[in-house]
PDB file of N, CA and C in Angstrom:
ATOM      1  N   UNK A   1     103.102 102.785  93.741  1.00  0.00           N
ATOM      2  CA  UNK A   1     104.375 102.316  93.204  1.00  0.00           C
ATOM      3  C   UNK A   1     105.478 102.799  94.138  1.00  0.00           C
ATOM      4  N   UNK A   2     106.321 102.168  94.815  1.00  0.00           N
ATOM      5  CA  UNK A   2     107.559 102.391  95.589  1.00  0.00           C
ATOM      6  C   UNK A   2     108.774 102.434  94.505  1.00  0.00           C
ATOM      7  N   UNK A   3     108.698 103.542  94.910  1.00  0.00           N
ATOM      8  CA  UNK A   3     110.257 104.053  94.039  1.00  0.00           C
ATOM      9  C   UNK A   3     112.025 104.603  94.826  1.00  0.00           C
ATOM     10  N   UNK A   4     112.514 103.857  95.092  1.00  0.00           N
ATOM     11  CA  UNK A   4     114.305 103.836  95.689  1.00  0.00           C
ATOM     12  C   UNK A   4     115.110 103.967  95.355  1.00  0.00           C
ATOM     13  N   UNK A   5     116.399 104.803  95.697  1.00  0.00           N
ATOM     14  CA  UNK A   5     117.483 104.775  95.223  1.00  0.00           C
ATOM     15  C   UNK A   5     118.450 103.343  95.428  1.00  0.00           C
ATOM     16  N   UNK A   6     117.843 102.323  96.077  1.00  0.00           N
ATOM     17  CA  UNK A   6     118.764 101.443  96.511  1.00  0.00           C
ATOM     18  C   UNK A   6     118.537 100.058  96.013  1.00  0.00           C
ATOM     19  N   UNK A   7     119.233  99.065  95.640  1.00  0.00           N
ATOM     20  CA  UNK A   7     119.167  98.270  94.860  1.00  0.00           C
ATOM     21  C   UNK A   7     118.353  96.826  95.821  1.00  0.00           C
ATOM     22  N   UNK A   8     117.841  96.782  96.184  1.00  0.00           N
ATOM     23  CA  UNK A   8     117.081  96.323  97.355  1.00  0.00           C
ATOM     24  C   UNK A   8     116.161  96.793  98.291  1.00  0.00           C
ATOM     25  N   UNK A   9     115.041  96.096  98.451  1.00  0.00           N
ATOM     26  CA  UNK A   9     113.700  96.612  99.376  1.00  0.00           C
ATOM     27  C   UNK A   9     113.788  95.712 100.389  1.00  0.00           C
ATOM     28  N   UNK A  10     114.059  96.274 101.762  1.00  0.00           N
ATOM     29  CA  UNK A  10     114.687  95.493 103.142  1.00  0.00           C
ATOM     30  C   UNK A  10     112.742  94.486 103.173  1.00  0.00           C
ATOM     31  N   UNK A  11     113.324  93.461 103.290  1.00  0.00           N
ATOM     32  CA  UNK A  11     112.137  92.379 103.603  1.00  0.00           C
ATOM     33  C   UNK A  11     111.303  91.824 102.387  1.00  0.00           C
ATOM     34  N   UNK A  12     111.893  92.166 101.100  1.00  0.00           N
ATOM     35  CA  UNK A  12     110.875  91.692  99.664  1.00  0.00           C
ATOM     36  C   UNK A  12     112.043  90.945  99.156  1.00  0.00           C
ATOM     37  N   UNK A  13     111.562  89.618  98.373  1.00  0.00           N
ATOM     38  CA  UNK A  13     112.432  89.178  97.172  1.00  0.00           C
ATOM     39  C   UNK A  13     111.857  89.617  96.297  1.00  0.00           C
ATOM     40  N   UNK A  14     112.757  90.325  95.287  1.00  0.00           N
ATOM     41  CA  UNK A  14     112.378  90.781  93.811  1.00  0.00           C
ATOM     42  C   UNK A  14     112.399  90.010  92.976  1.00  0.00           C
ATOM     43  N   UNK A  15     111.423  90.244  91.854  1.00  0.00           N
ATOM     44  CA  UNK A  15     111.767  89.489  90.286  1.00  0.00           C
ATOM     45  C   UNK A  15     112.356  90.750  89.310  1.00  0.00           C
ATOM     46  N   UNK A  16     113.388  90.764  88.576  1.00  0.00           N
ATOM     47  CA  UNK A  16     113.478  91.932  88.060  1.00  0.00           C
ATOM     48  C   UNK A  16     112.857  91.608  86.814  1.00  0.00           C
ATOM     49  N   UNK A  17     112.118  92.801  86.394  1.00  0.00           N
ATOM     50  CA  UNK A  17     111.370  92.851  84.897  1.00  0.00           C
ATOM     51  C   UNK A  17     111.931  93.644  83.858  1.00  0.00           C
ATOM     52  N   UNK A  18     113.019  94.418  84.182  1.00  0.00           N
ATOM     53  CA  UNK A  18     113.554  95.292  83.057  1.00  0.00           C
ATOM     54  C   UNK A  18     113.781  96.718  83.664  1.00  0.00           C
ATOM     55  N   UNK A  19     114.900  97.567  82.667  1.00  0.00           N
ATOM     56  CA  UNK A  19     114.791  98.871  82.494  1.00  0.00           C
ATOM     57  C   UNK A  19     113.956  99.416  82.120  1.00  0.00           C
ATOM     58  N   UNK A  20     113.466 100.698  83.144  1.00  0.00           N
ATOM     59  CA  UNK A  20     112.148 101.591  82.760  1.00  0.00           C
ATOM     60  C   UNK A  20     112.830 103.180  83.402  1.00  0.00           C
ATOM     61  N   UNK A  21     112.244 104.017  82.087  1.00  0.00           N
ATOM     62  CA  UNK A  21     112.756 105.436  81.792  1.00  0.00           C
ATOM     63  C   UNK A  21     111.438 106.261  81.257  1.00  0.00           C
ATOM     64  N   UNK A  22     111.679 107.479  81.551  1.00  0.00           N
ATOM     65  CA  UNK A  22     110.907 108.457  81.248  1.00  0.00           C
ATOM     66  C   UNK A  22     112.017 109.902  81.187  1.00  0.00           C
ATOM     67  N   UNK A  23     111.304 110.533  80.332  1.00  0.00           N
ATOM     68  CA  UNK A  23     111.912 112.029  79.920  1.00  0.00           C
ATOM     69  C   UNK A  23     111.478 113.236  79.798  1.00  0.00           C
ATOM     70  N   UNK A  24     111.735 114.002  79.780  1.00  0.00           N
ATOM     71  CA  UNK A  24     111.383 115.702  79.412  1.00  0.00           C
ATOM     72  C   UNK A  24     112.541 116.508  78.907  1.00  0.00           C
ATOM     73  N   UNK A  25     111.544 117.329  77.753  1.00  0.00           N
ATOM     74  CA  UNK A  25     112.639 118.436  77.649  1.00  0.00           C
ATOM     75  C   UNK A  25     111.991 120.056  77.412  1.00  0.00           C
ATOM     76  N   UNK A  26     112.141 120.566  78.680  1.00  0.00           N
ATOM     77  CA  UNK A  26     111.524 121.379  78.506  1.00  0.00           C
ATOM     78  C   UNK A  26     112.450 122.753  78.647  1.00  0.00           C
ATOM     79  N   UNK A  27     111.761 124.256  77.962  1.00  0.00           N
ATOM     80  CA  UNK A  27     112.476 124.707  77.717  1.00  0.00           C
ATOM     81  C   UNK A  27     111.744 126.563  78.525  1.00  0.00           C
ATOM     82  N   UNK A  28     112.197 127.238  78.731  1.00  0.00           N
ATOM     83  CA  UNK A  28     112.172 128.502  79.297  1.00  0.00           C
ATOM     84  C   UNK A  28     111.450 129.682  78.102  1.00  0.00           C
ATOM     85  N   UNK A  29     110.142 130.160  78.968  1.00  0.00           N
ATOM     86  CA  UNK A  29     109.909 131.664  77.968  1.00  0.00           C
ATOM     87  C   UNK A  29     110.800 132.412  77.868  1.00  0.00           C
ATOM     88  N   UNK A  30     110.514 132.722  76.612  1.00  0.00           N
ATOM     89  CA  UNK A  30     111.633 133.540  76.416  1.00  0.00           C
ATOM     90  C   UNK A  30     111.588 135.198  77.292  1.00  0.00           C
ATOM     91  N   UNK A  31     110.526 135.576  77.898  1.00  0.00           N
ATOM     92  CA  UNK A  31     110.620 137.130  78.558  1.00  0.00           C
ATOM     93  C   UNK A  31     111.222 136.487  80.298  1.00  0.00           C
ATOM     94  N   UNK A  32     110.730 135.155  80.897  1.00  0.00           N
ATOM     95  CA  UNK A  32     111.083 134.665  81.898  1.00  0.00           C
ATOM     96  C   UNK A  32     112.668 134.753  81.799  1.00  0.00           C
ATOM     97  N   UNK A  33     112.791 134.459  80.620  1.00  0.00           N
ATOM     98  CA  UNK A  33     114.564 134.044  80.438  1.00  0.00           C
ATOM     99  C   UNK A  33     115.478 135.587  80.668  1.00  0.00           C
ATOM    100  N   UNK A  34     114.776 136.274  79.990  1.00  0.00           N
ATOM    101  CA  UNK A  34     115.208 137.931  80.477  1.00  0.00           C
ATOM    102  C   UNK A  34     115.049 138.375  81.356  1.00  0.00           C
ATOM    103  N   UNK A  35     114.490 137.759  82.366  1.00  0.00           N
ATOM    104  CA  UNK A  35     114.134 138.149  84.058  1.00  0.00           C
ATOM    105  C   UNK A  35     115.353 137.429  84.817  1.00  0.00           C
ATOM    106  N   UNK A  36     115.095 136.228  84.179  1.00  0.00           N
ATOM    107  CA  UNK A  36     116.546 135.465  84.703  1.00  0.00           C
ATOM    108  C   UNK A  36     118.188 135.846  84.472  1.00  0.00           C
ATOM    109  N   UNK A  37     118.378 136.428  83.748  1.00  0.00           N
ATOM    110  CA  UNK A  37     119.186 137.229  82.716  1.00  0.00           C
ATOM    111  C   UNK A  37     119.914 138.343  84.118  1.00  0.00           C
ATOM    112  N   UNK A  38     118.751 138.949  84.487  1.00  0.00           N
ATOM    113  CA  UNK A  38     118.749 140.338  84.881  1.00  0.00           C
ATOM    114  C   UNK A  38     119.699 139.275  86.505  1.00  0.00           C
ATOM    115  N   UNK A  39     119.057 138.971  87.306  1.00  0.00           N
ATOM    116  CA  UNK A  39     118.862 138.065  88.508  1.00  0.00           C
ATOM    117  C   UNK A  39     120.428 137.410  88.296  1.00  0.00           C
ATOM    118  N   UNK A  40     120.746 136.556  87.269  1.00  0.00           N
ATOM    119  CA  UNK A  40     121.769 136.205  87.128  1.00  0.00           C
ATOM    120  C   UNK A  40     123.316 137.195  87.191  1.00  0.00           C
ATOM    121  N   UNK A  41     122.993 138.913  87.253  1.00  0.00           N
ATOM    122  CA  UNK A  41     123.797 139.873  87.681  1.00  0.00           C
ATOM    123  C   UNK A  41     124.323 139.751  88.807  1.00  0.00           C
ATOM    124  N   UNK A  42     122.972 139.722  89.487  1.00  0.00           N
ATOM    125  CA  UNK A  42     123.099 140.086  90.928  1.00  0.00           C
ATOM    126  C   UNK A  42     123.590 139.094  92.027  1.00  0.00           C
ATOM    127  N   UNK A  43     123.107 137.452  91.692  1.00  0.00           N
ATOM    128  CA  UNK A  43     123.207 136.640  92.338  1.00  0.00           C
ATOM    129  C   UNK A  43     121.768 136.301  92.734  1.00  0.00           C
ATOM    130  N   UNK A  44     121.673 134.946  93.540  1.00  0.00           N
ATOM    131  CA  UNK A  44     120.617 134.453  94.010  1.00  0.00           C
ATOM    132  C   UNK A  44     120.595 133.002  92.997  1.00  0.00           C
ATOM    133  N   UNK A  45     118.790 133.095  94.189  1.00  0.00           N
ATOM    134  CA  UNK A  45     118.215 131.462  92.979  1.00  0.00           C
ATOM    135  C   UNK A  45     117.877 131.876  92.172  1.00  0.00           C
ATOM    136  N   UNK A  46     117.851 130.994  91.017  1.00  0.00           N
ATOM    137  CA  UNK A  46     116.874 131.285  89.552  1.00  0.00           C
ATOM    138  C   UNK A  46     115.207 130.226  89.860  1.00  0.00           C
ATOM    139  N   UNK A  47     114.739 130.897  90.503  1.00  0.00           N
ATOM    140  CA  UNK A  47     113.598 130.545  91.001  1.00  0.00           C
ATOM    141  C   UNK A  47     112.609 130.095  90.025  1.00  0.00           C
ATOM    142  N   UNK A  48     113.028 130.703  88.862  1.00  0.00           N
ATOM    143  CA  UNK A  48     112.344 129.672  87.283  1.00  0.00           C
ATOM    144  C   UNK A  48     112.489 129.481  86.968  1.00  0.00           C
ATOM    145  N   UNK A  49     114.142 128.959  86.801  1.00  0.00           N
ATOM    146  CA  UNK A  49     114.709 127.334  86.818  1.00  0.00           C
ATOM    147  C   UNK A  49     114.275 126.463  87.633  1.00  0.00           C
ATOM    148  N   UNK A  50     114.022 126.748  88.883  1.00  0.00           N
ATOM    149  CA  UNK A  50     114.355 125.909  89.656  1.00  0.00           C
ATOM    150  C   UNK A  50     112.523 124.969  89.729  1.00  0.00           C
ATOM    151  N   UNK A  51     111.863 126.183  89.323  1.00  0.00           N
ATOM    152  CA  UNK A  51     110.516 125.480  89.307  1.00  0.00           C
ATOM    153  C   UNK A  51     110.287 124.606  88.228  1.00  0.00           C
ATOM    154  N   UNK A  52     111.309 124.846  86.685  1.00  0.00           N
ATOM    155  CA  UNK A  52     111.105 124.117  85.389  1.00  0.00           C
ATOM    156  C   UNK A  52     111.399 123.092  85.644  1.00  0.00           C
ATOM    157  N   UNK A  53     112.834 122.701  86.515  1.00  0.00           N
ATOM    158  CA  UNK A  53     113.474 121.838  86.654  1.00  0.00           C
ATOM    159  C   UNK A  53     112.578 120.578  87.723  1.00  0.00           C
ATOM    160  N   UNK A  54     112.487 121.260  89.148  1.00  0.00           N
ATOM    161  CA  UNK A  54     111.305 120.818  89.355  1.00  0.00           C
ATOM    162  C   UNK A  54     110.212 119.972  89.043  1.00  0.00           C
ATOM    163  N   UNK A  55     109.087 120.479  87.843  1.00  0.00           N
ATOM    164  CA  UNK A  55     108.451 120.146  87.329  1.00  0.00           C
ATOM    165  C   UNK A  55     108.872 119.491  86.282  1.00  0.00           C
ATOM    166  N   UNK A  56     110.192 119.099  85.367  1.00  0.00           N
ATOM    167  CA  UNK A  56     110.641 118.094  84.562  1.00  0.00           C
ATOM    168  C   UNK A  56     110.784 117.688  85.209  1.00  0.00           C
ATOM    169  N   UNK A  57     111.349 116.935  86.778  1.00  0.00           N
ATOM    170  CA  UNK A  57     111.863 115.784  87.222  1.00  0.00           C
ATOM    171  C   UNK A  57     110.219 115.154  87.518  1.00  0.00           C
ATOM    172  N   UNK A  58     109.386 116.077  87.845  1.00  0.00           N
ATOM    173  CA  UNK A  58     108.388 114.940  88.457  1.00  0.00           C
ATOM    174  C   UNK A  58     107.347 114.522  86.945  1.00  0.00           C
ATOM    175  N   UNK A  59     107.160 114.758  85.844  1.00  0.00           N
ATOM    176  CA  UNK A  59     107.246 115.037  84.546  1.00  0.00           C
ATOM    177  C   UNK A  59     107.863 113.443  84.173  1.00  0.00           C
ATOM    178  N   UNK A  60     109.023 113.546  84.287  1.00  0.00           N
ATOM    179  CA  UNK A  60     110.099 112.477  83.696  1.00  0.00           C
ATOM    180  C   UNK A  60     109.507 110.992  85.002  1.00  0.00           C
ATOM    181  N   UNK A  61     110.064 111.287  86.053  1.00  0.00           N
ATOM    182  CA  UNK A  61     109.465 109.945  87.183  1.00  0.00           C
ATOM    183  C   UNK A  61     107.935 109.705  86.668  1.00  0.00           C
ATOM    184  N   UNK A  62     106.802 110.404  86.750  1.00  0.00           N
ATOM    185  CA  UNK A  62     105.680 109.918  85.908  1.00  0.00           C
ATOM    186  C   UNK A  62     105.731 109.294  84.909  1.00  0.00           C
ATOM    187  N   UNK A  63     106.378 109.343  83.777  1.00  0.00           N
ATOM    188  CA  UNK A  63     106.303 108.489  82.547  1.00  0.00           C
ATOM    189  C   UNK A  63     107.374 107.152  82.724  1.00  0.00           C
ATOM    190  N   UNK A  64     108.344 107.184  83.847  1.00  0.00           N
ATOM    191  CA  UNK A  64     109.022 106.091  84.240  1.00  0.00           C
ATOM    192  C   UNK A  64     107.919 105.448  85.013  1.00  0.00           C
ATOM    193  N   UNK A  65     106.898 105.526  86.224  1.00  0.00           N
ATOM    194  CA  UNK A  65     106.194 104.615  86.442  1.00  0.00           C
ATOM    195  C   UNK A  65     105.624 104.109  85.438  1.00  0.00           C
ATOM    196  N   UNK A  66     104.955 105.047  84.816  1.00  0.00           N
ATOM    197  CA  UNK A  66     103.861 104.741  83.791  1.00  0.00           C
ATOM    198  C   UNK A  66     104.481 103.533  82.785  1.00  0.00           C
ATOM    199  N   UNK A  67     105.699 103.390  82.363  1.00  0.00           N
ATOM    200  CA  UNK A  67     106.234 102.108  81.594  1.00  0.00           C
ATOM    201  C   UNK A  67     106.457 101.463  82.766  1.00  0.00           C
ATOM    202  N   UNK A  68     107.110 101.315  83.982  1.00  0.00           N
ATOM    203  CA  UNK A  68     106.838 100.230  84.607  1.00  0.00           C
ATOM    204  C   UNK A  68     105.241  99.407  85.430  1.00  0.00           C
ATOM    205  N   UNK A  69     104.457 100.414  85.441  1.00  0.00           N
ATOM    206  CA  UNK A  69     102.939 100.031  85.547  1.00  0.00           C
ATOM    207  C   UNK A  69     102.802  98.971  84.461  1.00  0.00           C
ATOM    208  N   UNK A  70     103.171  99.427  83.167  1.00  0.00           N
ATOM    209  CA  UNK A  70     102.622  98.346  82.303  1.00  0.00           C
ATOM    210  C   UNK A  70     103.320  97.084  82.009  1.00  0.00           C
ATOM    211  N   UNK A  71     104.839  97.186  82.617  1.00  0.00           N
ATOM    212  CA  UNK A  71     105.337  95.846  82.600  1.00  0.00           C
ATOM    213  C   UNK A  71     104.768  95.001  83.781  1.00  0.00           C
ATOM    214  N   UNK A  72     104.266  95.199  84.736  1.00  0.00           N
ATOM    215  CA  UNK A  72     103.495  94.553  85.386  1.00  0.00           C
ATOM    216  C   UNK A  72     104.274  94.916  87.494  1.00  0.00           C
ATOM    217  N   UNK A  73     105.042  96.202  87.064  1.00  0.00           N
ATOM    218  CA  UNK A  73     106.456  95.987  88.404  1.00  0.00           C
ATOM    219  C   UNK A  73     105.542  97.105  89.328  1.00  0.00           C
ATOM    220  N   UNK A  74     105.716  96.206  90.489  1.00  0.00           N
ATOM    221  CA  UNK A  74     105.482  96.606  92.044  1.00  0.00           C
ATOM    222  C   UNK A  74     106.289  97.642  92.523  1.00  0.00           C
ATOM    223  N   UNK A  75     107.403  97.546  92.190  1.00  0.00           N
ATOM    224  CA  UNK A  75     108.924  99.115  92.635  1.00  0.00           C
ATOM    225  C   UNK A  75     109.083  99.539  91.392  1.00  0.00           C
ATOM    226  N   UNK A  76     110.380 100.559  91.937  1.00  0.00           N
ATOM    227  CA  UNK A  76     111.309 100.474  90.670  1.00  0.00           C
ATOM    228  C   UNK A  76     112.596 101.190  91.478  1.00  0.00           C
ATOM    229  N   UNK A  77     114.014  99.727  91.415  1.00  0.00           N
ATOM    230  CA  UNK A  77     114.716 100.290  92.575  1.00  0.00           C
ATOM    231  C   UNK A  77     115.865 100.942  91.515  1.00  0.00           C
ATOM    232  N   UNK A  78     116.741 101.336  92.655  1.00  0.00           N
ATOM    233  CA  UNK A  78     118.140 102.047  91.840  1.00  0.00           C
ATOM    234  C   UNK A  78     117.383 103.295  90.871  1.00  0.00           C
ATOM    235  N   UNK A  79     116.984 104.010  90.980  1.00  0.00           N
ATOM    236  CA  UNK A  79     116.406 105.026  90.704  1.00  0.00           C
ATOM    237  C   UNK A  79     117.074 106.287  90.563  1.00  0.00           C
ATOM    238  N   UNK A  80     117.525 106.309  89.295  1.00  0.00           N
ATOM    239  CA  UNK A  80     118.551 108.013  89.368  1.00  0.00           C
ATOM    240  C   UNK A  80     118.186 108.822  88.355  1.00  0.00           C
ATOM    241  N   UNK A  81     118.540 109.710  87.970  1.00  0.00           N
ATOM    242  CA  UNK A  81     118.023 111.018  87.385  1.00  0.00           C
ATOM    243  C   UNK A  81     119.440 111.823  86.870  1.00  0.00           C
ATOM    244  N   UNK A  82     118.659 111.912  85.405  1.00  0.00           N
ATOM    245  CA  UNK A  82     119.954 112.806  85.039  1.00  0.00           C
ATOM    246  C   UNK A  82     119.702 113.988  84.105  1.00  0.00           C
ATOM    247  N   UNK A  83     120.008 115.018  83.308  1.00  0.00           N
ATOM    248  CA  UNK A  83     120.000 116.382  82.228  1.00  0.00           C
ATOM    249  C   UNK A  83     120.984 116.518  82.012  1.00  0.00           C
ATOM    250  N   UNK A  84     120.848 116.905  80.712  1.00  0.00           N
ATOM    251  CA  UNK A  84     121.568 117.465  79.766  1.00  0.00           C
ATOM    252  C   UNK A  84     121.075 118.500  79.178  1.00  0.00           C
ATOM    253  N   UNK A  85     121.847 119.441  78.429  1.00  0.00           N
ATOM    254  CA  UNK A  85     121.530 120.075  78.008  1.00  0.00           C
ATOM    255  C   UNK A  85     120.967 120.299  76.401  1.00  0.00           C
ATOM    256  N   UNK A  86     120.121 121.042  75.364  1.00  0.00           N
ATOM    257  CA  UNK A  86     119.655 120.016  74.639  1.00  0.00           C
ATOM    258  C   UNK A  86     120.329 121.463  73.722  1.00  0.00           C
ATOM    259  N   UNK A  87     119.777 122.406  74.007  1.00  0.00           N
ATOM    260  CA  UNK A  87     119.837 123.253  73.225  1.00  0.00           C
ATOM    261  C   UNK A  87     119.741 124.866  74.370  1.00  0.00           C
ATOM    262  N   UNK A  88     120.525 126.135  73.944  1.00  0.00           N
ATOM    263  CA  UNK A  88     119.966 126.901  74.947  1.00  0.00           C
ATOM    264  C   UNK A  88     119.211 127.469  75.279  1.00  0.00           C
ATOM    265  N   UNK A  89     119.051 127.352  76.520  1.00  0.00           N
ATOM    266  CA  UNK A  89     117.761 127.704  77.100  1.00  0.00           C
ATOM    267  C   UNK A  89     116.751 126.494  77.581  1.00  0.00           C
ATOM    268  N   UNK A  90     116.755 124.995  77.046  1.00  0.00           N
ATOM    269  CA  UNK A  90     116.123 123.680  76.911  1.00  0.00           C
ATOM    270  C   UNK A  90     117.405 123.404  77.381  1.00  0.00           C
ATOM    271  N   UNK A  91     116.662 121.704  79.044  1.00  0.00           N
ATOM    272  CA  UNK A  91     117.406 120.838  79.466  1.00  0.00           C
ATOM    273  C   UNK A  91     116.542 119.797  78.996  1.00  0.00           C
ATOM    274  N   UNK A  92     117.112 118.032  78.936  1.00  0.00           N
ATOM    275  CA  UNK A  92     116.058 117.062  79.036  1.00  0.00           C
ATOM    276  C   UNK A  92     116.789 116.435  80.641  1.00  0.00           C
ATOM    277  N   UNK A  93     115.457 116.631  81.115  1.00  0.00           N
ATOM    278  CA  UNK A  93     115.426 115.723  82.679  1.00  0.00           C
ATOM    279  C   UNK A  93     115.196 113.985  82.119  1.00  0.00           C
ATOM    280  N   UNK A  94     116.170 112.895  82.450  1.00  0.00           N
ATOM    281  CA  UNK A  94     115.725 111.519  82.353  1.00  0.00           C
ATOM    282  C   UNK A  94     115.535 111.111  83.753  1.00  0.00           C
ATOM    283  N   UNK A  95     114.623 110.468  83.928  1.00  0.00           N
ATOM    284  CA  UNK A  95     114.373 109.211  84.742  1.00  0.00           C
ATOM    285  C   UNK A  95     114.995 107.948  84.663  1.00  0.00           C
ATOM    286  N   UNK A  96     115.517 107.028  85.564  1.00  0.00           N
ATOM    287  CA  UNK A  96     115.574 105.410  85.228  1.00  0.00           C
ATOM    288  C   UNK A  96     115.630 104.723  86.011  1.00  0.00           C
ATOM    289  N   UNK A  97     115.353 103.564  86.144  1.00  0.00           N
ATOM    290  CA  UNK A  97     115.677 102.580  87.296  1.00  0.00           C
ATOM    291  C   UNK A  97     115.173 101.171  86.415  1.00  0.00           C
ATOM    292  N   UNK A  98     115.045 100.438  87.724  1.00  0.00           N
ATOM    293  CA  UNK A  98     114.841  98.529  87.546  1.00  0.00           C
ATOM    294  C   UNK A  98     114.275  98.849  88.051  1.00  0.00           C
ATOM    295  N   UNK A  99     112.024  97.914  87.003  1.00  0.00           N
ATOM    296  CA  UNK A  99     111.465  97.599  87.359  1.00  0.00           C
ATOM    297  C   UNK A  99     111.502  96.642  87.920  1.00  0.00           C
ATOM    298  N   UNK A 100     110.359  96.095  89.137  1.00  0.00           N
ATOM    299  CA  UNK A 100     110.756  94.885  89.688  1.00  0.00           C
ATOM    300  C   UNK A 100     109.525  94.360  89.928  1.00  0.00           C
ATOM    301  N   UNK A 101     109.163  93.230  90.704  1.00  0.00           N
ATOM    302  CA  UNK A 101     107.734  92.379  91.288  1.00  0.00           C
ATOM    303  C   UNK A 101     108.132  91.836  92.334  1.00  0.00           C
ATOM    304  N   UNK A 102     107.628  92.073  93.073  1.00  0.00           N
ATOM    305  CA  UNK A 102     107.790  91.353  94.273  1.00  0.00           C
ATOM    306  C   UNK A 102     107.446  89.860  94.565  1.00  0.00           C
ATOM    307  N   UNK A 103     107.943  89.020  94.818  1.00  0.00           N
ATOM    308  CA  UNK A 103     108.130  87.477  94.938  1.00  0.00           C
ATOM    309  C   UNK A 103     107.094  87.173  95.700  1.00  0.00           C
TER     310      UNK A 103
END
């Protein structure tokens, strides 16, 4: 599955088939979160954020192919990504783009 940020694939005509999304919301142990806590004094990365976060984005893009697999789409262009926050300590990572087929 070819996945782009850009609303066009140089050399394909598209058919567009629809909006397709996927999500996560995942949320931090709580003793990790007190490590982070500590780290957040001093400065630096939050290196387990950065791996949660990480692993929700590729999490969230999986279940966005996975609904465009079943609409029948070859890409999926314009492809952006967004979080919020849900609750503390929990973000939800979304996926989205236009499925498409190639002509």
């Amino acid at each position: 599955m070819l996945i782009v940020t850009t609303e066009t694939i140089t050399g394909k005509e598209l058919q567009t088939l629809g909006l397709v999304s996927g999500s996560t919301i995942q949320a931090k142990h709580m003793f990790s979160d007190m490590g982070q806590s500590f780290k957040n004094m001093v400065g630096g990365e939050l290196k387990s954020y950065t791996d949660m976060m990480n692993k929700s984005r590729d999490i969230a893009t999986n279940r966005m192919v996975d609904n465009a697999r079943q609409m029948g789409a070859d890409a999926i262009v314009s492809v952006r990504f967004g979080t919020s926050s849900i609750t503390q300590g929990a973000a939800e990572v979304l996926a989205y783009g236009t499925a498409v087929k190639f002509v």
